[in-house]
Protein backbone atom coordinates (compact mmCIF):
# COMPACT_ATOMS: atom_id res chain seq x y z
CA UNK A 1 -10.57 -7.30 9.98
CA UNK A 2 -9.87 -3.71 11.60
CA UNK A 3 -12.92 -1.82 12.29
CA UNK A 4 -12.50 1.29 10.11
CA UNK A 5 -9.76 0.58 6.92
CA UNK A 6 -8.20 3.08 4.44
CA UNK A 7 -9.70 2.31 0.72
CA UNK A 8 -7.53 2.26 -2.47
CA UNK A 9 -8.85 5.64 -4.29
CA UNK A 10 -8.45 6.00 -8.22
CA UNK A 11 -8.60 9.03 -7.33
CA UNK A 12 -8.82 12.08 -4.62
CA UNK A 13 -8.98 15.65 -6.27
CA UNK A 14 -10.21 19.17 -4.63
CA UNK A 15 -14.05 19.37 -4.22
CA UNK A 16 -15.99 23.04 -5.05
CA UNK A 17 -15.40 23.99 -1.59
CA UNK A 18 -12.26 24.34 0.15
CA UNK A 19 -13.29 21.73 2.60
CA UNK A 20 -13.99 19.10 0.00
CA UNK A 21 -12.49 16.14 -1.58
CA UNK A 22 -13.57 13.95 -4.31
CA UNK A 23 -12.87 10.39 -3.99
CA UNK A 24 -13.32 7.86 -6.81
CA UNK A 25 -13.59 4.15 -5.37
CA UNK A 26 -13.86 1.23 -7.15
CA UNK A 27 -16.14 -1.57 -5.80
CA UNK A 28 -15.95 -4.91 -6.30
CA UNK A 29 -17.55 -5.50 -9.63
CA UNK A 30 -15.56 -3.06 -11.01
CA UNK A 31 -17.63 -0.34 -10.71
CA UNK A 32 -16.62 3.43 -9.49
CA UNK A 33 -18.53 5.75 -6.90
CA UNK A 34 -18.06 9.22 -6.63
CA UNK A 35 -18.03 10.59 -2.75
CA UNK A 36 -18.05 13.94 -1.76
CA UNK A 37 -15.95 14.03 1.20
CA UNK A 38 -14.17 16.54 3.76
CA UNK A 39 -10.45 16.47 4.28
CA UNK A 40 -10.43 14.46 7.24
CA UNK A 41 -11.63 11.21 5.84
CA UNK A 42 -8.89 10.99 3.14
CA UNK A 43 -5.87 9.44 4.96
CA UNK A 44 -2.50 8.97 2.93
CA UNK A 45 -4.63 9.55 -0.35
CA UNK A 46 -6.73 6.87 0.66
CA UNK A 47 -10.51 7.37 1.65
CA UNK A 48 -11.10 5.85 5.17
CA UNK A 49 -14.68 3.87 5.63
CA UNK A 50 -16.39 1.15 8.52
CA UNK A 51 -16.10 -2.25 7.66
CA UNK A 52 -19.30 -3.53 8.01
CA UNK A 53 -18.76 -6.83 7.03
CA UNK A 54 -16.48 -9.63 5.47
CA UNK A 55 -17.54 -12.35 2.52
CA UNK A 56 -14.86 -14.33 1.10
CA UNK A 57 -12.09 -12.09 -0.04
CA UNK A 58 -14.90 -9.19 -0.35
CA UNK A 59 -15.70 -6.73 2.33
CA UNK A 60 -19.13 -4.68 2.97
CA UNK A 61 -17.98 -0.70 3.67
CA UNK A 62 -19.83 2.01 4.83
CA UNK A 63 -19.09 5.31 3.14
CA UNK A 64 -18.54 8.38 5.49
CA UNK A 65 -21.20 10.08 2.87
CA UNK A 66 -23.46 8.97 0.56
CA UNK A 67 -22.32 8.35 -3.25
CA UNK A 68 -22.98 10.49 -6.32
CA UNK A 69 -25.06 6.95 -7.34
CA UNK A 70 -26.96 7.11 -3.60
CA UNK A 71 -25.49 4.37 -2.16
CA UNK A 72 -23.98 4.29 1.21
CA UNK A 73 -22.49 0.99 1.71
CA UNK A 74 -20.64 -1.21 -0.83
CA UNK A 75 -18.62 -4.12 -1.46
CA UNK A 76 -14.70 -3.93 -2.26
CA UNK A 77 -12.27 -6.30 -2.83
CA UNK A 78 -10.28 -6.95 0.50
CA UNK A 79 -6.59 -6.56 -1.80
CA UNK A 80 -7.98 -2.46 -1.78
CA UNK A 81 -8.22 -1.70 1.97
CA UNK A 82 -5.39 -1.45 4.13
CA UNK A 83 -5.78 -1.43 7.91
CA UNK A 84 -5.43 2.08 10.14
C-alpha cells in the first residue's frame, strides 16, 4: 500500500474562506467526518491522507486536519482509496 492515497469524498464543497475546502469522508462503519481542509490536499476531488496502516481489506488514515468529530486518524475501506 502507497504511502499517502487519494480518499473517495461524498463530498468536497468551498469552505468560509477562500482557502478552504470541506471534505465529507466516509469511514469504514459507515460513518461520515467532516474535514476542514486547504486546496492542496483535495486531489481530483478526492481528499489525499497517510496510510498509517493496513487490516484486512481496511486501512488506518491519517487526516491532514483534525475532524469536525476530533478525530485525526480513521479506518476506511481499502475499495475508497486510490493510490497517488
Amino acid at each position: 500500500m502507497p504511502e499517502m492515497v487519494k480518499l473517495n469524498a461524498s463530498s468536497i464543497e468551498n469552505g468560509l474562506m477562500p482557502a478552504e475546502r470541506i471534505a465529507r469522508v466516509q469511514d469504514a462503519s459507515g460513518a461520515t467526518e467532516e474535514i476542514t481542509v486547504s486546496p492542496g490536499n483535495v486531489k481530483d476531488n478526492r481528499l489525499v491522507v497517510h496510510v498509517i496502516g493496513v487490516q484486512g481489506d481496511r486501512i488506518l488514515v491519517e487526516l491532514p486536519r483534525e475532524s469536525a468529530s476530533g478525530r485525526w486518524r480513521i479506518w476506511v475501506d481499502r475499495a475508497n482509496a486510490i493510490g497517488l
